[in-house]
N, C-alpha and C. Protein backbone atom coordinates (compact mmCIF):
# COMPACT_ATOMS: atom_id res chain seq x y z
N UNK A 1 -80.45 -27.24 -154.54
CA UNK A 1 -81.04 -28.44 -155.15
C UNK A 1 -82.47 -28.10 -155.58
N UNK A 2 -82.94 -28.32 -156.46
CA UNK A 2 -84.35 -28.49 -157.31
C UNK A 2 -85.04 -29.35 -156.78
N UNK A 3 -86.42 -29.20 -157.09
CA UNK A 3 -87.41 -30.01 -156.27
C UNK A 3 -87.06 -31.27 -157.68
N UNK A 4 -86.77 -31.19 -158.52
CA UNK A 4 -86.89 -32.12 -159.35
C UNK A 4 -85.64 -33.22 -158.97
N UNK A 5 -84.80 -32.77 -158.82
CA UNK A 5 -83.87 -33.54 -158.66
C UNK A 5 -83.93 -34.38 -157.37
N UNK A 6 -84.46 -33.43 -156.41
CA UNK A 6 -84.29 -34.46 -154.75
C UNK A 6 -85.60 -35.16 -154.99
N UNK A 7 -86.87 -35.32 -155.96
CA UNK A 7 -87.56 -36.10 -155.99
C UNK A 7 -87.25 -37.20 -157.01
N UNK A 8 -85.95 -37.28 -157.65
CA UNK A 8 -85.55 -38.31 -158.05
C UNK A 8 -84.26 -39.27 -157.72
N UNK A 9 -84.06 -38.77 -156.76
CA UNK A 9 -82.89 -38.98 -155.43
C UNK A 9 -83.95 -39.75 -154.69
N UNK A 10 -85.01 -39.60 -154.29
CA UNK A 10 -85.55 -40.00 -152.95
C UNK A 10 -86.37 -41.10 -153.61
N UNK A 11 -86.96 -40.90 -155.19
CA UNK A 11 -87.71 -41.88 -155.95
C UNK A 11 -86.19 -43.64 -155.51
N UNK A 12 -85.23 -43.20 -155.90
CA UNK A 12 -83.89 -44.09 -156.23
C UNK A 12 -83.77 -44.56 -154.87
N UNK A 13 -83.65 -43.73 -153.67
CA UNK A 13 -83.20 -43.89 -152.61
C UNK A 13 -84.21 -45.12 -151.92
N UNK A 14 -85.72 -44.72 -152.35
CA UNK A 14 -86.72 -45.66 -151.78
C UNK A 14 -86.77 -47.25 -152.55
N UNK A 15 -86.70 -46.82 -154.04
CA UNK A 15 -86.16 -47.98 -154.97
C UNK A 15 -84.97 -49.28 -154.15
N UNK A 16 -84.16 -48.50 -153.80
CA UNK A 16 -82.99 -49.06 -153.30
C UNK A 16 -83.15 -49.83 -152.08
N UNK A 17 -83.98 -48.86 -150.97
CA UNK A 17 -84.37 -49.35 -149.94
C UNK A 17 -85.23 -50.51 -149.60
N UNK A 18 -86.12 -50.52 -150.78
CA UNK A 18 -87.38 -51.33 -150.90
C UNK A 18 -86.22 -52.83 -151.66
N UNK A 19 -85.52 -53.06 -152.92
CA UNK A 19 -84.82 -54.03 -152.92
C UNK A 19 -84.16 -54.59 -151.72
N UNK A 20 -83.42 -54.09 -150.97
CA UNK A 20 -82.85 -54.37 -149.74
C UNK A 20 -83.34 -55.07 -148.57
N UNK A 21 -84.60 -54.72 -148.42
CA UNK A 21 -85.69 -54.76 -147.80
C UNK A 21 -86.11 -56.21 -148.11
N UNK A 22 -86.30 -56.33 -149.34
CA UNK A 22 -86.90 -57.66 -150.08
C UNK A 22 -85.87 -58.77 -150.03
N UNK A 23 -84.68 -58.27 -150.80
CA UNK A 23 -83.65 -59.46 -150.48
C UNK A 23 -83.71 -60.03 -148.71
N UNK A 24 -83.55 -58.84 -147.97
CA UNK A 24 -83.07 -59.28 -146.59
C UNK A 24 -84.36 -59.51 -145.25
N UNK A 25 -85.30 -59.16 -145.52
CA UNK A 25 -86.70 -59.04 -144.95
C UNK A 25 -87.85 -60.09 -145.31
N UNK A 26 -88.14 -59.51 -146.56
CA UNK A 26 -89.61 -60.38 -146.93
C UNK A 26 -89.36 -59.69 -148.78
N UNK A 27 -90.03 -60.65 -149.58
CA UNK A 27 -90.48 -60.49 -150.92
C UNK A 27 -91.25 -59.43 -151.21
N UNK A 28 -92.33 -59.26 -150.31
CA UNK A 28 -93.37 -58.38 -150.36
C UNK A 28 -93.09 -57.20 -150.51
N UNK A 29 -91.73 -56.64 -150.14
CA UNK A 29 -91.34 -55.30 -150.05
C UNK A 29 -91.00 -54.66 -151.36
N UNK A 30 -91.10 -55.87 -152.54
CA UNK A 30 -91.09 -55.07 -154.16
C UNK A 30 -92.44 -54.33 -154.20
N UNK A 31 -93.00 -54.62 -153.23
CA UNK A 31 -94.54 -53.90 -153.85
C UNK A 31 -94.05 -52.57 -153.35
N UNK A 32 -93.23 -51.97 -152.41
CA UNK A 32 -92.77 -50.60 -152.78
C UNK A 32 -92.50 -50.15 -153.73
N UNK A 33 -91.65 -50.80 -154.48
CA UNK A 33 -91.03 -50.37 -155.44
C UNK A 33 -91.89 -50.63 -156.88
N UNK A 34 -92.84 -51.39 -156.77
CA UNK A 34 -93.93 -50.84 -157.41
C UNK A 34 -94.60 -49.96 -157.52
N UNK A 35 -94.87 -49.35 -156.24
CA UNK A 35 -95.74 -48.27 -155.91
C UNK A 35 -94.67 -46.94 -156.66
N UNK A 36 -93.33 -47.22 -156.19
CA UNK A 36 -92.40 -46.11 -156.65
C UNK A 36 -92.41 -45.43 -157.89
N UNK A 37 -92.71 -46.91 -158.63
CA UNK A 37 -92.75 -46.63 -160.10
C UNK A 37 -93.78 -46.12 -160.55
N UNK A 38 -94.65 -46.52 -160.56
CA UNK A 38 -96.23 -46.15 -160.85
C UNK A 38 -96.20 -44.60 -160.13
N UNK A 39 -95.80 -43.97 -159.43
CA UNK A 39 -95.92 -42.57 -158.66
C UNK A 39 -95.23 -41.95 -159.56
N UNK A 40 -93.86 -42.58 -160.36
CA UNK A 40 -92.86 -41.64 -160.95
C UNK A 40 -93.68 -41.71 -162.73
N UNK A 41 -94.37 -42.25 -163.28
CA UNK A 41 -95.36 -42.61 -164.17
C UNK A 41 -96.25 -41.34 -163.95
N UNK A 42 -97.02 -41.66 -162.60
CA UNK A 42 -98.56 -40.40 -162.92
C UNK A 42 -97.30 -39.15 -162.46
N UNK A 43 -96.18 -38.98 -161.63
CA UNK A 43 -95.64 -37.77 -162.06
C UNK A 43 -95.38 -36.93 -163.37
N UNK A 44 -94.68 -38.16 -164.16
CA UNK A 44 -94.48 -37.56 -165.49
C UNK A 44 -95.47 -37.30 -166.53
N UNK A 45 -96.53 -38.00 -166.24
CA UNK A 45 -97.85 -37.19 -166.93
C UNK A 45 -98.28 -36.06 -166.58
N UNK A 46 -98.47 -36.17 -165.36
CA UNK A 46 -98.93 -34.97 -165.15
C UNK A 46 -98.47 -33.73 -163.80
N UNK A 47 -96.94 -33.81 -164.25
CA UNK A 47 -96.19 -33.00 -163.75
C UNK A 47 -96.10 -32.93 -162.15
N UNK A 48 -97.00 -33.65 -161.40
CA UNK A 48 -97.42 -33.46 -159.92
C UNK A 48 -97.28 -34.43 -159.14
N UNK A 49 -96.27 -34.21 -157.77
CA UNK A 49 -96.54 -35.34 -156.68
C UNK A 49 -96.42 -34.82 -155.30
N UNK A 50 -97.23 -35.44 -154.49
CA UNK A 50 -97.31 -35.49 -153.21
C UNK A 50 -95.97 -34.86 -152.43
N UNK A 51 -94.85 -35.38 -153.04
CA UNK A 51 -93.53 -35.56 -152.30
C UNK A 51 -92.76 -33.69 -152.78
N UNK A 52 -93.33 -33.11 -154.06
CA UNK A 52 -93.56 -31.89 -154.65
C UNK A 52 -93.46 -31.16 -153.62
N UNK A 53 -95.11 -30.81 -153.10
CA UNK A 53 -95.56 -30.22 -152.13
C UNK A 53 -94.60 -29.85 -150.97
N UNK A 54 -94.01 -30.82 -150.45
CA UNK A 54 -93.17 -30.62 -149.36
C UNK A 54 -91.72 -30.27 -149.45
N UNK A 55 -91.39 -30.58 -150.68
CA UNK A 55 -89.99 -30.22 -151.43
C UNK A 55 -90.35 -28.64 -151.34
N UNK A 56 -91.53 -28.06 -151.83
CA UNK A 56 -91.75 -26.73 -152.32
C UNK A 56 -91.53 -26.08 -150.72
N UNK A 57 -92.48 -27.21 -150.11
CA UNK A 57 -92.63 -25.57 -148.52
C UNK A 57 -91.01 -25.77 -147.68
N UNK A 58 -90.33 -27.00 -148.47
CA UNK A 58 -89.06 -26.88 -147.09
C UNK A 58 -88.21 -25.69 -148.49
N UNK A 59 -88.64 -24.46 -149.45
CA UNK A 59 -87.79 -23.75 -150.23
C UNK A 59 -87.36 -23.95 -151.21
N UNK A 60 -87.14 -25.47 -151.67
CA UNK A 60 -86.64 -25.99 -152.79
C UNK A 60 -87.38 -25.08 -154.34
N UNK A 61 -86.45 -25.28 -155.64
CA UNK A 61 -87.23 -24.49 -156.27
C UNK A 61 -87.22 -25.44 -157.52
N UNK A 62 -88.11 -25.25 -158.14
CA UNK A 62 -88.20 -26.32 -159.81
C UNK A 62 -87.06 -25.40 -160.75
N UNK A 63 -86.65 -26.56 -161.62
CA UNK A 63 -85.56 -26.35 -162.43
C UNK A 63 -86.06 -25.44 -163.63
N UNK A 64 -87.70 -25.21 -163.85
CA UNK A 64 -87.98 -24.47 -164.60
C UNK A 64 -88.93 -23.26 -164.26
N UNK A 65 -88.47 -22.78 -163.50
CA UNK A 65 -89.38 -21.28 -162.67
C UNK A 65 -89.08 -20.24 -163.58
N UNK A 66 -88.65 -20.36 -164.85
CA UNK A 66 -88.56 -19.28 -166.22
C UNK A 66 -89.23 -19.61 -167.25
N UNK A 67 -89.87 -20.39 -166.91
CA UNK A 67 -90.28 -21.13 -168.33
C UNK A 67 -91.77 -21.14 -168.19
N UNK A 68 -92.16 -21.44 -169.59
CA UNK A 68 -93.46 -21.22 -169.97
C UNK A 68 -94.48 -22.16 -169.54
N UNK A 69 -93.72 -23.73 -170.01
CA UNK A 69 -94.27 -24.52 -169.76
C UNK A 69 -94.01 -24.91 -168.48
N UNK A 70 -93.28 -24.41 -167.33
CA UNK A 70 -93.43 -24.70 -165.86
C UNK A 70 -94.88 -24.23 -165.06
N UNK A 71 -95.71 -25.64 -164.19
CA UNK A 71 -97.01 -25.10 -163.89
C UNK A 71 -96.72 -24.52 -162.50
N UNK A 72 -96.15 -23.62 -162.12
CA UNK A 72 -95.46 -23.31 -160.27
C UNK A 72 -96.80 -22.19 -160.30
């Protein structure tokens, strides 16, 4: 698995969790899934997230480690 992919598995997974959360908990819990979004936003600008980092040290590898425009 690619770091890209399990960080958009876990983006969905928290998405999911955070609705669930809201229906069955409290309202307040869309503000996760705010936060989710806005993280997956400054990711795609600028290629980098927090959740990256740890994808990288548990081995995972980016889908573009041949490429030019990959910043690894």
């Amino acid at each position: 698995m690619t770091v890209e992919r399990m960080l958009r598995g876990m983006a969905g997974v928290m998405v999911l969790l955070s609705i669930s959360l809201a229906y069955f908990v409290d309202p307040r819990w869309l503000l996760l899934t705010a936060l989710v979004g806005l993280n997956l936003l400054q990711s795609a600008v600028t290629n980098w997230c927090p959740a990256m980092i740890l994808f990288k040290k548990m081995g995972m590898k980016g889908c573009c480690h041949n490429h030019k425009e990959c910043k690894e």
